[in-house]
Protein backbone atom coordinates (compact mmCIF):
# COMPACT_ATOMS: atom_id res chain seq x y z
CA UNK A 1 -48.41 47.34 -15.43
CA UNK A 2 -47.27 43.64 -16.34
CA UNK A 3 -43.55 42.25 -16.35
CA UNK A 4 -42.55 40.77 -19.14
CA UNK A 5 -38.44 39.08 -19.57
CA UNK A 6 -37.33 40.98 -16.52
CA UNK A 7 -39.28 44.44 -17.86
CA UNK A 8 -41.78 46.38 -16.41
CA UNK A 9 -43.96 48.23 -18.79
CA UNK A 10 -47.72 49.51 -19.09
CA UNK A 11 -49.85 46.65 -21.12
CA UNK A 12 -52.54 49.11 -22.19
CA UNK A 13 -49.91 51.21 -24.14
CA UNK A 14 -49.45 48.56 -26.50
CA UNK A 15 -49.85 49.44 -30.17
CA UNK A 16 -47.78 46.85 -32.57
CA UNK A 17 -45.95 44.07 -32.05
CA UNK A 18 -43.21 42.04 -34.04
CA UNK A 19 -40.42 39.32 -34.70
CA UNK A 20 -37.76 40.32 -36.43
CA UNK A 21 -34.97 37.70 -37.52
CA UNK A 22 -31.51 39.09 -37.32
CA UNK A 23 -28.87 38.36 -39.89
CA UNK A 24 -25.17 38.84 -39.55
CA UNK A 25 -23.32 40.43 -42.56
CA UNK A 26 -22.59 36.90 -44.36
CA UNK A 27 -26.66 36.66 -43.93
CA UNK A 28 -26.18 34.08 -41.64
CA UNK A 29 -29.17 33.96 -38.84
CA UNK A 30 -28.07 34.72 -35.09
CA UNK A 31 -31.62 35.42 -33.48
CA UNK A 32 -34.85 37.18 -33.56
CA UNK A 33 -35.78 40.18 -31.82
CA UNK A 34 -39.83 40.84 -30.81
CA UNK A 35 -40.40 44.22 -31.08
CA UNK A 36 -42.92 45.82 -28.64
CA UNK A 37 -43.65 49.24 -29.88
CA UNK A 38 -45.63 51.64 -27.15
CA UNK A 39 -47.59 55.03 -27.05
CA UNK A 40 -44.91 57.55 -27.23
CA UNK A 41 -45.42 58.72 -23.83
CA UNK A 42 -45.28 55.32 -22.30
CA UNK A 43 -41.23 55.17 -22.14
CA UNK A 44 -38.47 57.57 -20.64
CA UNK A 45 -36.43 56.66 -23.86
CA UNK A 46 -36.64 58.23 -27.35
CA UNK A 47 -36.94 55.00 -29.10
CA UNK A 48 -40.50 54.06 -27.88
CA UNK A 49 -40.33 50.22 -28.43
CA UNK A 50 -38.99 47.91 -26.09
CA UNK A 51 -36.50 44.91 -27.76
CA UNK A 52 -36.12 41.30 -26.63
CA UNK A 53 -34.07 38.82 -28.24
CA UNK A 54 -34.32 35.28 -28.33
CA UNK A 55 -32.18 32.14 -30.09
CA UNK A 56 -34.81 31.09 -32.14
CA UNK A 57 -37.51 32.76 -34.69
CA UNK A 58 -39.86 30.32 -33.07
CA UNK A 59 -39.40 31.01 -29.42
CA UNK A 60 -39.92 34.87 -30.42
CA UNK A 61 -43.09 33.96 -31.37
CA UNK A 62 -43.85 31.55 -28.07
CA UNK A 63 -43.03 34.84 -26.41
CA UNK A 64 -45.46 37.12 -28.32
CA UNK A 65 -47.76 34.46 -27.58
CA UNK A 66 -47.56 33.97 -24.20
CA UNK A 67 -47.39 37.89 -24.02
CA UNK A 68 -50.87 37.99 -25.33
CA UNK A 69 -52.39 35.47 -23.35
CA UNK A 70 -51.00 37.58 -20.31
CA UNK A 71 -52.49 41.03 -21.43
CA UNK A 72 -55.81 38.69 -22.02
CA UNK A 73 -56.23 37.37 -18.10
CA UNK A 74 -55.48 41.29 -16.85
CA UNK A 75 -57.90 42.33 -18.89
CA UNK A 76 -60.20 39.36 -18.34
CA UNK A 77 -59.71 39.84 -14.44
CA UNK A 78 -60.30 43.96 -14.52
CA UNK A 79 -63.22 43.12 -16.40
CA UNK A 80 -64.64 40.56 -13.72
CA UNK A 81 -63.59 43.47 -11.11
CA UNK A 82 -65.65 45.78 -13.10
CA UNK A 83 -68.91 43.70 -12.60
CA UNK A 84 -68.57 42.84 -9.27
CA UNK A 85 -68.44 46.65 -8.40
């Protein structure tokens, strides 16, 4: 389990991630949204992705990125935790 923008959520049910820029209806930009979709079973909502928006197309993907180099030390540290046992 890993917290990510205030949101607690299982790391390992991962299955797709993306950015999504968000238009108004004059196609004007507003944001971007990263997109975390998750096992079915890994949410008590119906929609089974979790949403985060940001200002910027670019800091959606800082995000992504610095969501993946967080899933990367957990897994890195279980892994050490594995060998030492």
């Amino acid at each position: 389990m890993i917290v990510f923008e205030e949101t607690a959520f299982n790391e390992t049910r991962i299955v797709y991630m993306e950015v999504r820029d968000n238009y108004n209806s004059k196609k004007v930009y507003y944001n971007s949204t990263l997109s975390i979709f998750l096992t079915p079973d890994s949410l008590p909502c119906h929609t089974g992705h979790l949403d985060f928006d940001f200002e910027s197309h670019q800091q959606a993907i800082t995000k992504m990125n610095e969501l993946v180099k967080i899933m990367q030390a957990r897994e890195e540290e279980l892994l050490k935790l594995h060998y030492i046992h």
